[in-house]
Protein backbone atom coordinates (compact mmCIF):
# COMPACT_ATOMS: atom_id res chain seq x y z
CA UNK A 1 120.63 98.81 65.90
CA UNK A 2 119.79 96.63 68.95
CA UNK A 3 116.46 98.58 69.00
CA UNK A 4 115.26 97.64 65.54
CA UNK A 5 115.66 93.52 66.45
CA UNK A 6 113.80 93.89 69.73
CA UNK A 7 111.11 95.73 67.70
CA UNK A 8 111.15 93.11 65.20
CA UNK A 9 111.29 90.36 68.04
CA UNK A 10 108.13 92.06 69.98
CA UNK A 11 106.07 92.22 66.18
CA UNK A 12 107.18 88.50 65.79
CA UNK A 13 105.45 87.36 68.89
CA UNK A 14 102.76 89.72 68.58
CA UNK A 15 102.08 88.24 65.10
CA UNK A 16 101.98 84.74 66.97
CA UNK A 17 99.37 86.12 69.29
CA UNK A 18 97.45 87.05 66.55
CA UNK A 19 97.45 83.68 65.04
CA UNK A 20 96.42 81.90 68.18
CA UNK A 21 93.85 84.23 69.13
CA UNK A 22 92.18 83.70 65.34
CA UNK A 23 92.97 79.97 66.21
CA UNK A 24 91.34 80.13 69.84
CA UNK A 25 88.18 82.04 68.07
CA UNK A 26 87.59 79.28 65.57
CA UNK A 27 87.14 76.42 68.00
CA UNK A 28 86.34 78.36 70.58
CA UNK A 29 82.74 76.61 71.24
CA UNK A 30 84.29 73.48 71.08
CA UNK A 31 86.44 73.12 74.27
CA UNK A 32 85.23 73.86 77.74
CA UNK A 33 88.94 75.13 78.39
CA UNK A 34 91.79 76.30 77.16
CA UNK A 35 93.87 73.26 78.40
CA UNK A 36 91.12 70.46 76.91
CA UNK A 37 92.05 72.71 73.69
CA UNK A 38 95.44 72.77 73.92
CA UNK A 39 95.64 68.86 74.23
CA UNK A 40 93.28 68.31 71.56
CA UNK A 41 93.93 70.43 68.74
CA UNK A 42 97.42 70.23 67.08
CA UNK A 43 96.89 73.74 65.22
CA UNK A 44 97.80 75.48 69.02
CA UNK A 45 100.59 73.53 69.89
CA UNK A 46 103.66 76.16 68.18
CA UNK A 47 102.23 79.01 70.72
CA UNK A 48 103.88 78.56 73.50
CA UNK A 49 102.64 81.86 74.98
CA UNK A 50 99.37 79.78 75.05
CA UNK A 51 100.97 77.30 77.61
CA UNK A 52 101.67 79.99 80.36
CA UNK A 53 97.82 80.86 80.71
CA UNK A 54 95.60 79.09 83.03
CA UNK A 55 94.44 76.31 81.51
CA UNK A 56 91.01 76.24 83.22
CA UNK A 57 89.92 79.47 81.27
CA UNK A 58 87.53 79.28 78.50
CA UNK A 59 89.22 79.73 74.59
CA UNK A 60 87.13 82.12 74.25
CA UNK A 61 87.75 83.92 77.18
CA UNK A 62 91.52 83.33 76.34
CA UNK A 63 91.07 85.16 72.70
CA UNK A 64 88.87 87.99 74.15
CA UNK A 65 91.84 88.71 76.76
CA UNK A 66 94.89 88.39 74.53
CA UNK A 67 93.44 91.00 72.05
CA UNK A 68 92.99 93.60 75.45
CA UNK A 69 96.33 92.51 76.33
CA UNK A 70 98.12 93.02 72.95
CA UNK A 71 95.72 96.06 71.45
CA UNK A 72 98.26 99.04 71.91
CA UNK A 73 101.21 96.76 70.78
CA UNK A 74 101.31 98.01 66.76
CA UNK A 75 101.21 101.71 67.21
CA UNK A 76 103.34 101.66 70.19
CA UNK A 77 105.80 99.69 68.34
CA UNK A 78 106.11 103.05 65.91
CA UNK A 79 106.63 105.59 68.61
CA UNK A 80 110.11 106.42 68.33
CA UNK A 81 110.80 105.88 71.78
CA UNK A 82 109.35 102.95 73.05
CA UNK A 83 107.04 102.72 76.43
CA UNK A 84 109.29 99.34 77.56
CA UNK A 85 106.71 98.62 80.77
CA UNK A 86 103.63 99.54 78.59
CA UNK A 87 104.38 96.19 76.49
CA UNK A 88 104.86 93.82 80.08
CA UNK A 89 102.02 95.72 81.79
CA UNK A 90 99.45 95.05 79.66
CA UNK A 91 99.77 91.73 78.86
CA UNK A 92 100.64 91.00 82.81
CA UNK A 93 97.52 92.34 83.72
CA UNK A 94 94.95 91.21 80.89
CA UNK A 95 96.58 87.38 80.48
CA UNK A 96 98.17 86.50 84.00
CA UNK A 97 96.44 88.26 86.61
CA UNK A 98 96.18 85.40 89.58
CA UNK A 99 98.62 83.79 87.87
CA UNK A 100 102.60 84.17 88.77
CA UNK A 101 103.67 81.07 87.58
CA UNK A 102 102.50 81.77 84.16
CA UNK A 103 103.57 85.04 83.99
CA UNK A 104 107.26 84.52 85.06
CA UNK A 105 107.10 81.36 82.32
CA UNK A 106 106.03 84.31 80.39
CA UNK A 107 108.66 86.66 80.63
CA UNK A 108 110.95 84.46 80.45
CA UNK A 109 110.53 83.13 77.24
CA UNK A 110 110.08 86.56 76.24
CA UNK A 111 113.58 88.23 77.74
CA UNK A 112 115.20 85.54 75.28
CA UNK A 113 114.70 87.74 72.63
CA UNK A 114 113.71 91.13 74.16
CA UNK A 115 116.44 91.50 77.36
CA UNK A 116 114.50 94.34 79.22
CA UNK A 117 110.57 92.72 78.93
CA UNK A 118 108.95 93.23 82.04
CA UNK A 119 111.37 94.92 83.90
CA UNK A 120 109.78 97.43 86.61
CA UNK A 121 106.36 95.02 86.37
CA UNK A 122 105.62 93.49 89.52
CA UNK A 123 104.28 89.67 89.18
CA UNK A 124 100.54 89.14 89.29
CA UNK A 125 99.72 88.25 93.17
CA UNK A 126 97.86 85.14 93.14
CA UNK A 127 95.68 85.63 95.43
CA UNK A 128 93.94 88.90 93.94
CA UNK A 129 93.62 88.88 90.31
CA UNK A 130 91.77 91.49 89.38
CA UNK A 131 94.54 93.52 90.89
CA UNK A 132 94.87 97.10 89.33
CA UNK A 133 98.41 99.01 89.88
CA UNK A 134 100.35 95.78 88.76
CA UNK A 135 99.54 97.74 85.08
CA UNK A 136 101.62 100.68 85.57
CA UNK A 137 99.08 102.50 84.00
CA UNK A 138 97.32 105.18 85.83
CA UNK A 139 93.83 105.70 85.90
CA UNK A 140 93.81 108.80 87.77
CA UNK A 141 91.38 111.25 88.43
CA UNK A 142 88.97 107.64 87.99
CA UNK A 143 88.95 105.14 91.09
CA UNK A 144 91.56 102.55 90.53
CA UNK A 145 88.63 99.91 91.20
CA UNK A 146 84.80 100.58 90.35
């Protein structure tokens, strides 16, 4: 039964990230960055997820990433067993790459609700963030970077 609520908890925030990325697409254009956004426009403060991101990024740039970040979420969350480090992995790698702070700010918000997120995902290393293999996903017989 446990199963079923962290299901439902992980398509609750995922529905969230929908929200603020069709949010972050309509203004957009507006804001140079995501933080001017955030202290501007009231309709972004409820997403906290939004908080943990670098602020210096472009909305734009914000909304392209979250939708990498959350695109295998639905279907994997019908699989009947679920893929726990696929949901961490891509999200730590699309969203918080360079960015530890956020990411741990991240998870833990998230392990309130969802006890094993990101468990076996190493943090982002701030110092390379483009870094492949923090994903967990392989991309064997292709180069990790091109």
């Amino acid at each position: 039964m446990k199963d079923a609520y962290e299901r439902r908890a992980l398509l609750l925030h995922l529905g969230d990230v929908l929200e603020g990325i069709s949010c972050l697409s309509r203004i957009g254009t507006q804001y140079a960055t995501l933080g001017e956004a955030l202290a501007a426009e009231d309709s972004l403060v409820s997403f906290t997820w939004l908080g943990f991101i670098d602020a210096s990024m472009p909305p734009r740039q914000v909304a392209g990433q979250a939708a990498a970040a959350f695109f295998l979420w639905p279907k994997s969350l019908l699989d009947e067993q679920l893929n726990r480090r696929l949901f961490a992995s891509t999200v730590q790698h699309d969203l918080f790459a360079g960015n530890p702070g956020g990411w741990e700010a991240y998870v833990a918000e998230r392990k309130k609700d969802v006890a094993w997120f990101a468990d076996g995902v190493e943090a982002p290393s701030a110092e390379d963030p483009d870094s492949s293999g923090t994903s967990g996903l392989s991309r064997w017989p292709w180069p990790e970077k091109i």
